[in-house]
C-alpha atoms as a PDB file:
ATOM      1  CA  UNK A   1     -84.536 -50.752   3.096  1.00  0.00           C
ATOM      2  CA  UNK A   2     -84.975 -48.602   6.016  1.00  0.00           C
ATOM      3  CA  UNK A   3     -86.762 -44.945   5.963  1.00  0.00           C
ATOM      4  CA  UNK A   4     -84.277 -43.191   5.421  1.00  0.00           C
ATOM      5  CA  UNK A   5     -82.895 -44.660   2.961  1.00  0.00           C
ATOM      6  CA  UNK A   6     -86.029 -45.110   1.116  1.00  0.00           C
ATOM      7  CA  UNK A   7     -87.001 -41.132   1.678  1.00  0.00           C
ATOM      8  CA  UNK A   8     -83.404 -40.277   0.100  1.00  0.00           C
ATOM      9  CA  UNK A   9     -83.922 -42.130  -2.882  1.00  0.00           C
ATOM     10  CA  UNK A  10     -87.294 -40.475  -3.698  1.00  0.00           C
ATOM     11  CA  UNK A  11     -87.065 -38.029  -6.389  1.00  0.00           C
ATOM     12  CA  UNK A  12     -85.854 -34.427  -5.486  1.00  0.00           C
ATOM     13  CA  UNK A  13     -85.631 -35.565  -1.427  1.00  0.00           C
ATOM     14  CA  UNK A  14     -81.877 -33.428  -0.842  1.00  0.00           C
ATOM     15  CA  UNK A  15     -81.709 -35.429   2.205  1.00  0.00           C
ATOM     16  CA  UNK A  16     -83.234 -37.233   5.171  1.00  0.00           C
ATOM     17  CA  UNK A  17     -82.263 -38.311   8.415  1.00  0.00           C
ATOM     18  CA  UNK A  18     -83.772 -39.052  12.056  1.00  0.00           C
ATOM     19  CA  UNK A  19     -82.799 -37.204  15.120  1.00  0.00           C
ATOM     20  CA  UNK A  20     -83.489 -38.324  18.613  1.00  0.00           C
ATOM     21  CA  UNK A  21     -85.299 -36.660  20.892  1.00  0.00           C
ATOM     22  CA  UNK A  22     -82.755 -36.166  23.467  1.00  0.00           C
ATOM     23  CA  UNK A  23     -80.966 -34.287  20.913  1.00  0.00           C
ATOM     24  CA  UNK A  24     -77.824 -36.228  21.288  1.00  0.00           C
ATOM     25  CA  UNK A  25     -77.458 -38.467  17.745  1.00  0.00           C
ATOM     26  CA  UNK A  26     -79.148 -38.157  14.456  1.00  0.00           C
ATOM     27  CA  UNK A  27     -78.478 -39.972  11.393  1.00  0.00           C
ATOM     28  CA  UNK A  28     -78.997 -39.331   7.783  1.00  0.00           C
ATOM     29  CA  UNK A  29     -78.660 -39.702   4.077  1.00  0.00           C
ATOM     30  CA  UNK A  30     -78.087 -37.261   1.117  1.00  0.00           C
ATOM     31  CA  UNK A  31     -76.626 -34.277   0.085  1.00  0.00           C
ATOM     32  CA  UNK A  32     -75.366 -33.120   3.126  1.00  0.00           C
ATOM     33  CA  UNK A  33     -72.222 -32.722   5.491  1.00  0.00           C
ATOM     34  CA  UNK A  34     -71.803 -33.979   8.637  1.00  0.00           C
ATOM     35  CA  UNK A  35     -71.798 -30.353  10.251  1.00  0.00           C
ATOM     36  CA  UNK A  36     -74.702 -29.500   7.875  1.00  0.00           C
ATOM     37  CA  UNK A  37     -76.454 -32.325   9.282  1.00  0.00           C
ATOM     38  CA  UNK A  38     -76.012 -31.790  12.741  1.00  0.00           C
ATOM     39  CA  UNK A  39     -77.303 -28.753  12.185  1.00  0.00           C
ATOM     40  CA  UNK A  40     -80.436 -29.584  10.541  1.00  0.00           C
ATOM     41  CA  UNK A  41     -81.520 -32.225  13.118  1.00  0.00           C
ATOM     42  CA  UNK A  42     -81.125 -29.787  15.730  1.00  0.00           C
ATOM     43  CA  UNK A  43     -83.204 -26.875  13.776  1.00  0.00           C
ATOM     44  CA  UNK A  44     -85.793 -30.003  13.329  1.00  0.00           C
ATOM     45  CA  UNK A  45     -86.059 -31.148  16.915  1.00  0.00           C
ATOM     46  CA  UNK A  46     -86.113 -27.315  18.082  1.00  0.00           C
ATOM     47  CA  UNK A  47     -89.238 -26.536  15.449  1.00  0.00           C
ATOM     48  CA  UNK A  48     -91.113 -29.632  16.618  1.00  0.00           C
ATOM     49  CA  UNK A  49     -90.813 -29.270  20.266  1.00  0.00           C
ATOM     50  CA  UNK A  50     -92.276 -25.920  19.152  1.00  0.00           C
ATOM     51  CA  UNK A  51     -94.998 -26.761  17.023  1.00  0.00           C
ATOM     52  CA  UNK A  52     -95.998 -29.079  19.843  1.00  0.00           C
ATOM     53  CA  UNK A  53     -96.065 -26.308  22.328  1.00  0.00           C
ATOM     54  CA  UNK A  54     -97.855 -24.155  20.007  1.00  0.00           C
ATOM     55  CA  UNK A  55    -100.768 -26.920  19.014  1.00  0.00           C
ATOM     56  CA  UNK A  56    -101.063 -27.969  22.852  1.00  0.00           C
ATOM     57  CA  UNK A  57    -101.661 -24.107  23.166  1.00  0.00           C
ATOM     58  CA  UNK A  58    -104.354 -24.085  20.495  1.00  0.00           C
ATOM     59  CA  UNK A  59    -106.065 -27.024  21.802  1.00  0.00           C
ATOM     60  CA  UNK A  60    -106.525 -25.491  24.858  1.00  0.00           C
ATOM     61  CA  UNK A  61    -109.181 -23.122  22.857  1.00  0.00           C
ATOM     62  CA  UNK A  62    -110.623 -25.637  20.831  1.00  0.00           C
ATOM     63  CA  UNK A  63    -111.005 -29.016  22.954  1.00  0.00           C
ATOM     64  CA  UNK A  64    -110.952 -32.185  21.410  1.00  0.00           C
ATOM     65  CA  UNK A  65    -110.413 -30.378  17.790  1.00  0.00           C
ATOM     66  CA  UNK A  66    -107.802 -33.653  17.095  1.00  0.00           C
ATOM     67  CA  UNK A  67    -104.574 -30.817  16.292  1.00  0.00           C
ATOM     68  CA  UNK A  68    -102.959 -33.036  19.731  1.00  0.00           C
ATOM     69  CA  UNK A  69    -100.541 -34.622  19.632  1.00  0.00           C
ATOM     70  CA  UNK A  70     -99.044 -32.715  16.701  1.00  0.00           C
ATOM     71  CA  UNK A  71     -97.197 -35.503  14.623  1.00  0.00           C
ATOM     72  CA  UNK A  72     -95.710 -32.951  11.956  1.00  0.00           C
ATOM     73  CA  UNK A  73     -94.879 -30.491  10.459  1.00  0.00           C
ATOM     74  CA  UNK A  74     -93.263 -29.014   7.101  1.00  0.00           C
ATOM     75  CA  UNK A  75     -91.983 -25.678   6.132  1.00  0.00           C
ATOM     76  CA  UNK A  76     -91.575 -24.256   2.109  1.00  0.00           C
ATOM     77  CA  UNK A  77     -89.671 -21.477   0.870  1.00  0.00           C
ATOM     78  CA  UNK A  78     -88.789 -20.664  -2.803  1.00  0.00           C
ATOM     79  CA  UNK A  79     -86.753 -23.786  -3.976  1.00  0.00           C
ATOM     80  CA  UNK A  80     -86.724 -26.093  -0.709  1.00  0.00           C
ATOM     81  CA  UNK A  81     -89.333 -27.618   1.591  1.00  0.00           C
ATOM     82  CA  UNK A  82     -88.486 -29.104   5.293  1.00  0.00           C
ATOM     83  CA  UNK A  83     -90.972 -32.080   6.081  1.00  0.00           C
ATOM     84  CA  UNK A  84     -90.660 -33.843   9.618  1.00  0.00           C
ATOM     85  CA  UNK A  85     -92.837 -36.285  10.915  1.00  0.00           C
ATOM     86  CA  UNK A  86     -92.651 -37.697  14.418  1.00  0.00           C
ATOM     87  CA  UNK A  87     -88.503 -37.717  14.100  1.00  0.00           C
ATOM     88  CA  UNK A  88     -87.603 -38.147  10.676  1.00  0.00           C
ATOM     89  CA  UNK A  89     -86.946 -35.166   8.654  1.00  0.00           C
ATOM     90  CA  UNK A  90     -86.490 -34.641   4.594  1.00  0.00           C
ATOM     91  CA  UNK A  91     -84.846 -31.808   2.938  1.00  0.00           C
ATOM     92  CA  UNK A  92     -86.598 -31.129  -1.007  1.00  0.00           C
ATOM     93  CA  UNK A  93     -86.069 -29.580  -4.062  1.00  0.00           C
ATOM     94  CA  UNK A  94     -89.119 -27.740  -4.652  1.00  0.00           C
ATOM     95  CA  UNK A  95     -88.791 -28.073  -8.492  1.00  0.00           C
ATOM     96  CA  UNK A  96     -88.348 -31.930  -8.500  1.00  0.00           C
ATOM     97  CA  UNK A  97     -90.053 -33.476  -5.664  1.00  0.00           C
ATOM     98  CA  UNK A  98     -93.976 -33.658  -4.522  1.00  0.00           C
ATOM     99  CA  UNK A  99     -94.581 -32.537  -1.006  1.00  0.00           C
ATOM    100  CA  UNK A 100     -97.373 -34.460  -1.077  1.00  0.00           C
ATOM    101  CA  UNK A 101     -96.064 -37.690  -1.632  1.00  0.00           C
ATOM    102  CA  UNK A 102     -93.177 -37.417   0.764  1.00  0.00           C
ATOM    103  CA  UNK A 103     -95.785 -36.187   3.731  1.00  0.00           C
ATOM    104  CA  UNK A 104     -97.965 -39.092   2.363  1.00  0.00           C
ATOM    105  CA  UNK A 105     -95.046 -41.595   2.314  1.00  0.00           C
ATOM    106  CA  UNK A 106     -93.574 -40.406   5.647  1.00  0.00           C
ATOM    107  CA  UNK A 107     -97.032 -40.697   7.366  1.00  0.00           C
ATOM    108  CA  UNK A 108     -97.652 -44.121   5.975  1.00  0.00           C
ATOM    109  CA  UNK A 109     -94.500 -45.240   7.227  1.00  0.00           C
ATOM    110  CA  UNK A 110     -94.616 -44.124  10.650  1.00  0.00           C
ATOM    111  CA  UNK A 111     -97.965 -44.183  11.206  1.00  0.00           C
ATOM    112  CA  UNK A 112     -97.327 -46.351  14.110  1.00  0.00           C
ATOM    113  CA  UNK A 113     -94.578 -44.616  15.950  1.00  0.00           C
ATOM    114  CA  UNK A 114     -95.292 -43.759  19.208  1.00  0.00           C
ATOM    115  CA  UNK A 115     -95.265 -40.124  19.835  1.00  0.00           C
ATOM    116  CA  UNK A 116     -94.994 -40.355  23.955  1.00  0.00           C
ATOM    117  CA  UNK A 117     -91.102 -39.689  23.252  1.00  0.00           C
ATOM    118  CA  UNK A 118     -91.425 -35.424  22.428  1.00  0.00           C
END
């Protein structure tokens, strides 16, 4: 079983997918349509090509502080969470999955992706 398929099937994951850093293809799971997935890689490759901007800039005040290069990132409102890490993204319900292990499970997984591709 692939990631994606494997992040999907974890309790209270909405969806996952993978988007490529190009920004041309993405593919995913869940409870989403096409059009809403399109969307959500493209909000997902736009935040982490920010948050790596953003860390690069806060390294610059605190050299060698190990925040580069940024692998991740998640966001939480009210009743969903947005986890990424490197280019794989899940969409949770807040009342029925654990942040924690998805981030955990995500990391573990791709611990070994390269991250010279953002």
């Amino acid at each position: 079983m692939d990631i994606i398929s494997e992040l999907a099937s974890m309790p209270g994951v909405i969806a996952a997918g993978e988007y490529s850093y190009r920004g041309d293809r993405f593919t995913y799971q869940g409870q989403l349509d096409p059009e809403q997935a399109r969307m959500a890689s493209i909000m997902c490759r736009a935040t982490t090509m920010s948050v790596h901007m953003q860390s690069e800039i806060l390294e610059s005040f605190c050299e060698d502080c190990g925040l580069t290069p940024s692998r991740g990132w998640m966001v939480s409102g009210p009743g969903m969470t947005v986890c990424v890490y490197t280019n794989v993204f899940a969409f949770l319900d807040n009342r029925q999955a654990s942040k924690n292990a998805v981030m955990a499970f995500m990391q573990a997984k791709l611990a070994d992706k390269t991250d010279d591709l953002v």
